[in-house]
N, C-alpha and C. Protein backbone atom coordinates (compact mmCIF):
# COMPACT_ATOMS: atom_id res chain seq x y z
N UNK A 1 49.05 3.56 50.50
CA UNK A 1 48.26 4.71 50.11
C UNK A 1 46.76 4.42 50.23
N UNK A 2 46.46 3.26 49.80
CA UNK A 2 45.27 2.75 49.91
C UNK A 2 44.42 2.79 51.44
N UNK A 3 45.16 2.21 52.05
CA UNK A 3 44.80 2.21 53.76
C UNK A 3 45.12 3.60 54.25
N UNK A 4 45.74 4.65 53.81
CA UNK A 4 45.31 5.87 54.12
C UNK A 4 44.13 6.50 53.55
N UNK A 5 43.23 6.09 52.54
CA UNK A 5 42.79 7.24 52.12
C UNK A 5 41.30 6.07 52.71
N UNK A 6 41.11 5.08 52.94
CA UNK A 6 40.20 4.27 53.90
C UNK A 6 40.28 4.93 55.42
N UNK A 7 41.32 4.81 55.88
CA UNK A 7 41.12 5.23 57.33
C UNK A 7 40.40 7.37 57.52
N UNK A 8 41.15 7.71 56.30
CA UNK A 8 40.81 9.13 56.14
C UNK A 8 39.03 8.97 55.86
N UNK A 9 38.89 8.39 54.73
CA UNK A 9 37.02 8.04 54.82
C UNK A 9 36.25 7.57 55.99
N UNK A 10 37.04 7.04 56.40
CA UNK A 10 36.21 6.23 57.63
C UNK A 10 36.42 7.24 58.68
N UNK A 11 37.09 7.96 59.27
CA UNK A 11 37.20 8.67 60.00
C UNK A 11 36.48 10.32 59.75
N UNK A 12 35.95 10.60 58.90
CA UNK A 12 35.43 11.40 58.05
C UNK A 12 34.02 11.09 58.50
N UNK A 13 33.59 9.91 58.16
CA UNK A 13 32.47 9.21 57.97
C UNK A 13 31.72 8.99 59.54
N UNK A 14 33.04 8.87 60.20
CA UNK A 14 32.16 8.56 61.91
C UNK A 14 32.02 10.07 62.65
N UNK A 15 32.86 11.45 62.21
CA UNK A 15 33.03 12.89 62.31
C UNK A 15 31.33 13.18 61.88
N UNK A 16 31.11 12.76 60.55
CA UNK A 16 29.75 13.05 60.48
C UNK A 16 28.69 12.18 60.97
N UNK A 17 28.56 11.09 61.44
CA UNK A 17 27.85 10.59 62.06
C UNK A 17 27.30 11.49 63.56
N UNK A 18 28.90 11.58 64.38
CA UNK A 18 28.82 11.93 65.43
C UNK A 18 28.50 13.72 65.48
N UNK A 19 28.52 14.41 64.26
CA UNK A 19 28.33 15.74 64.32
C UNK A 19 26.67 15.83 64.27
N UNK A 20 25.96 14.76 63.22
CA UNK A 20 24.50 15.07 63.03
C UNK A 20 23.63 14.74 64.42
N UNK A 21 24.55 13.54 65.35
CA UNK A 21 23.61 13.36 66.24
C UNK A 21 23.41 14.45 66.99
N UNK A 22 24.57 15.09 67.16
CA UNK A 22 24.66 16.11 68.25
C UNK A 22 23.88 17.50 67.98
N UNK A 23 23.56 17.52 66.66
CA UNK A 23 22.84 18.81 65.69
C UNK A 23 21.40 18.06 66.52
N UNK A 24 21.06 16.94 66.46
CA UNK A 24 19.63 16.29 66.60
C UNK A 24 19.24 16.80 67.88
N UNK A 25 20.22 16.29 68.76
CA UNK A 25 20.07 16.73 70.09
C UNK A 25 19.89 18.02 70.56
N UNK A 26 20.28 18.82 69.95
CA UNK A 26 20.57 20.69 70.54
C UNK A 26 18.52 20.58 69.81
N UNK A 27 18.04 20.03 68.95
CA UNK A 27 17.15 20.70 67.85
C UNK A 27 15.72 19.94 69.10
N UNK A 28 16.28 18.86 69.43
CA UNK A 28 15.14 17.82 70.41
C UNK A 28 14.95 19.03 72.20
N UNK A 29 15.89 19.61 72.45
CA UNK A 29 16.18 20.93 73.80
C UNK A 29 15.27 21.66 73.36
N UNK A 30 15.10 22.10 72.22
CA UNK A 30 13.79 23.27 72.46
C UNK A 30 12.73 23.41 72.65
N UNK A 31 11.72 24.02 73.40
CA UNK A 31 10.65 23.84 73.93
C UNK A 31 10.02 24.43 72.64
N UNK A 32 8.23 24.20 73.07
CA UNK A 32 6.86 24.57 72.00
C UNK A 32 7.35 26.43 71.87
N UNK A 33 7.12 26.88 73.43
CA UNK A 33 7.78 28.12 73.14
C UNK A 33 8.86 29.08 72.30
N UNK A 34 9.82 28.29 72.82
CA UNK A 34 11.31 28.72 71.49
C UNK A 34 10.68 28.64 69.91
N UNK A 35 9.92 27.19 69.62
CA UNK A 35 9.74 27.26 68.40
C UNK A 35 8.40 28.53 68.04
N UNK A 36 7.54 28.44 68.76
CA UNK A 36 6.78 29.97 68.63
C UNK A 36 7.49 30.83 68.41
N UNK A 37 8.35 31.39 69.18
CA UNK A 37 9.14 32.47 68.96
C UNK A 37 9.87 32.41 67.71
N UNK A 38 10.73 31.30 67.30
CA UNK A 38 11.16 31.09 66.09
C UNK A 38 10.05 31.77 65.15
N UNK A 39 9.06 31.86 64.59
CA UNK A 39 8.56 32.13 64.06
C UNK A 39 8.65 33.66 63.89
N UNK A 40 9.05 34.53 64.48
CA UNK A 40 9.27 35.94 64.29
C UNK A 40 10.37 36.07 63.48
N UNK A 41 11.30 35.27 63.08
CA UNK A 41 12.32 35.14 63.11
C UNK A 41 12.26 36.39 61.69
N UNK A 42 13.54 36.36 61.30
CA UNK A 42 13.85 37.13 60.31
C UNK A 42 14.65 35.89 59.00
N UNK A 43 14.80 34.89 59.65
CA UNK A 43 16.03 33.92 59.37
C UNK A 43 14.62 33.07 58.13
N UNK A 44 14.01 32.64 57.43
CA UNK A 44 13.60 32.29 56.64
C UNK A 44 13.20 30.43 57.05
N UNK A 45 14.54 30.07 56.80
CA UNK A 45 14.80 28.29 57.18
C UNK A 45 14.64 28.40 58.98
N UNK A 46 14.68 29.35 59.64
CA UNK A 46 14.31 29.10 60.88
C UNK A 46 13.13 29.21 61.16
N UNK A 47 12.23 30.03 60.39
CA UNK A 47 10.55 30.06 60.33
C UNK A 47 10.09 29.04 59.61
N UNK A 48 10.74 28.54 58.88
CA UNK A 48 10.30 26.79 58.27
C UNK A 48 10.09 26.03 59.01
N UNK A 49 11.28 25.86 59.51
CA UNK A 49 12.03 24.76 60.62
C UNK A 49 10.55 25.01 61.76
N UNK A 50 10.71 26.13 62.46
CA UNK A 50 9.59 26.07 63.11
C UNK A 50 8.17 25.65 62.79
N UNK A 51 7.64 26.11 61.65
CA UNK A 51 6.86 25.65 61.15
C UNK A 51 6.42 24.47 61.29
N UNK A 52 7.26 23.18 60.86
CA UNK A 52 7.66 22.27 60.68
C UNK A 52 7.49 21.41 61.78
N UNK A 53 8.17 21.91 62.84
CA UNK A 53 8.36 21.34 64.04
C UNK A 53 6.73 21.52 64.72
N UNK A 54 5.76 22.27 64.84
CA UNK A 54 4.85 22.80 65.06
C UNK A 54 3.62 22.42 64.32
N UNK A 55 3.68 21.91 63.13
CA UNK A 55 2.69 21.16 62.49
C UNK A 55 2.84 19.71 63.16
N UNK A 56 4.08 18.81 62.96
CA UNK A 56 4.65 17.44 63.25
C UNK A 56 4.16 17.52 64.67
N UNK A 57 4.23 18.79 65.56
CA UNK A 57 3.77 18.25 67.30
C UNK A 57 2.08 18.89 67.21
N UNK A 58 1.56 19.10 66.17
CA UNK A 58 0.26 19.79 66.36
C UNK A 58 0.28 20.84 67.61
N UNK A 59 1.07 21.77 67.55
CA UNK A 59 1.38 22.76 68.67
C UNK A 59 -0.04 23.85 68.48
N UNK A 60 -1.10 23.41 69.18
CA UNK A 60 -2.56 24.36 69.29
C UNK A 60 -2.19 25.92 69.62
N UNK A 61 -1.32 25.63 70.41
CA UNK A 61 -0.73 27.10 71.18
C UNK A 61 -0.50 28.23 70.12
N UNK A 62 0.07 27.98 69.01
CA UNK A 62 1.27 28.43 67.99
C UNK A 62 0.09 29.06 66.55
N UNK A 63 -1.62 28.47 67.02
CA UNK A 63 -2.28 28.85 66.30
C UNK A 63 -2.07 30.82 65.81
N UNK A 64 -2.64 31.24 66.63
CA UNK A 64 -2.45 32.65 66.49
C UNK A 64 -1.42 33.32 65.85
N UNK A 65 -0.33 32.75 66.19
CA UNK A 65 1.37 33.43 65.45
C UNK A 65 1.16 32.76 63.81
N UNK A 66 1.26 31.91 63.40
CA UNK A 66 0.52 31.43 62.60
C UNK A 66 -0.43 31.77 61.50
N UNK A 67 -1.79 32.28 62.27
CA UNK A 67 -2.81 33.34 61.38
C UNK A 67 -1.87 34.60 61.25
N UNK A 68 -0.99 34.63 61.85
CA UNK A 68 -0.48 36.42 61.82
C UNK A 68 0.39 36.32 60.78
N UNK A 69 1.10 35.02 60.47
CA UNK A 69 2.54 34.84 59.45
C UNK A 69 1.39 34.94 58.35
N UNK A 70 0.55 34.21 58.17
CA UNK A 70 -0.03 34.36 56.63
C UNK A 70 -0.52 35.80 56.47
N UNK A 71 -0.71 36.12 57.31
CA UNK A 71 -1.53 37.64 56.95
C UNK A 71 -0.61 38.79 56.54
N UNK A 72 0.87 38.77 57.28
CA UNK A 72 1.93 40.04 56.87
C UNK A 72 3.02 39.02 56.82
N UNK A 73 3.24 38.30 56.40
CA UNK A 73 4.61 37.72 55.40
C UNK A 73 4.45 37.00 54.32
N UNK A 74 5.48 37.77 53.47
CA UNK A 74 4.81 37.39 51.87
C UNK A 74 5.66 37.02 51.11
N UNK A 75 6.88 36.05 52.13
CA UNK A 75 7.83 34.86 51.69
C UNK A 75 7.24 33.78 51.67
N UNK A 76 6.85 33.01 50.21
CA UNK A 76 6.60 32.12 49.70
C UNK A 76 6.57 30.87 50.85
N UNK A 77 7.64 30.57 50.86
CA UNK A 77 8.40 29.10 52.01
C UNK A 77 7.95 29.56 53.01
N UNK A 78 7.63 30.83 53.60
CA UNK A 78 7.02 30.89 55.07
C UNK A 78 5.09 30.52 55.01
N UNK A 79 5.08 30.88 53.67
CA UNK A 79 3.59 30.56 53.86
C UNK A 79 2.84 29.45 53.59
N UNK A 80 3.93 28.69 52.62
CA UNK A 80 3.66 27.40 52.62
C UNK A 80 3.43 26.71 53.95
């Protein structure tokens, strides 16, 4: 019983290993653009996320969309 519920963890354990890399990878594919656009989003954690991604690459481009989120969105986490 013991060596089942090890092989069940461990196999569990390498499922999530191998699921986050692959989340990393799809998130590393998107261009400065996509994440601009992200920013229209309606999705909340996807205007973060962008955010996010866009401060960390100092994306100059993304300035303007940016001045526009603080000015007409008045979700907290987006304006942070």
């Amino acid at each position: 019983m013991k060596k089942i519920m090890l092989i069940t963890v461990c196999v569990m354990f390498m499922f999530a290993m191998v699921s986050d890399g692959s989340m990393a990878q799809d998130k590393a594919k998107k261009t400065a653009k996509e994440y601009i656009a992200d920013l229209t989003s309606s999705d909340e954690a996807t205007v973060v996320s962008a955010e996010e991604w866009i401060a960390d690459n100092k994306e100059k481009s993304a300035l303007p969309k940016l001045q526009e989120l603080l000015r007409s969105d008045n979700r907290v986490k987006v304006r942070l």
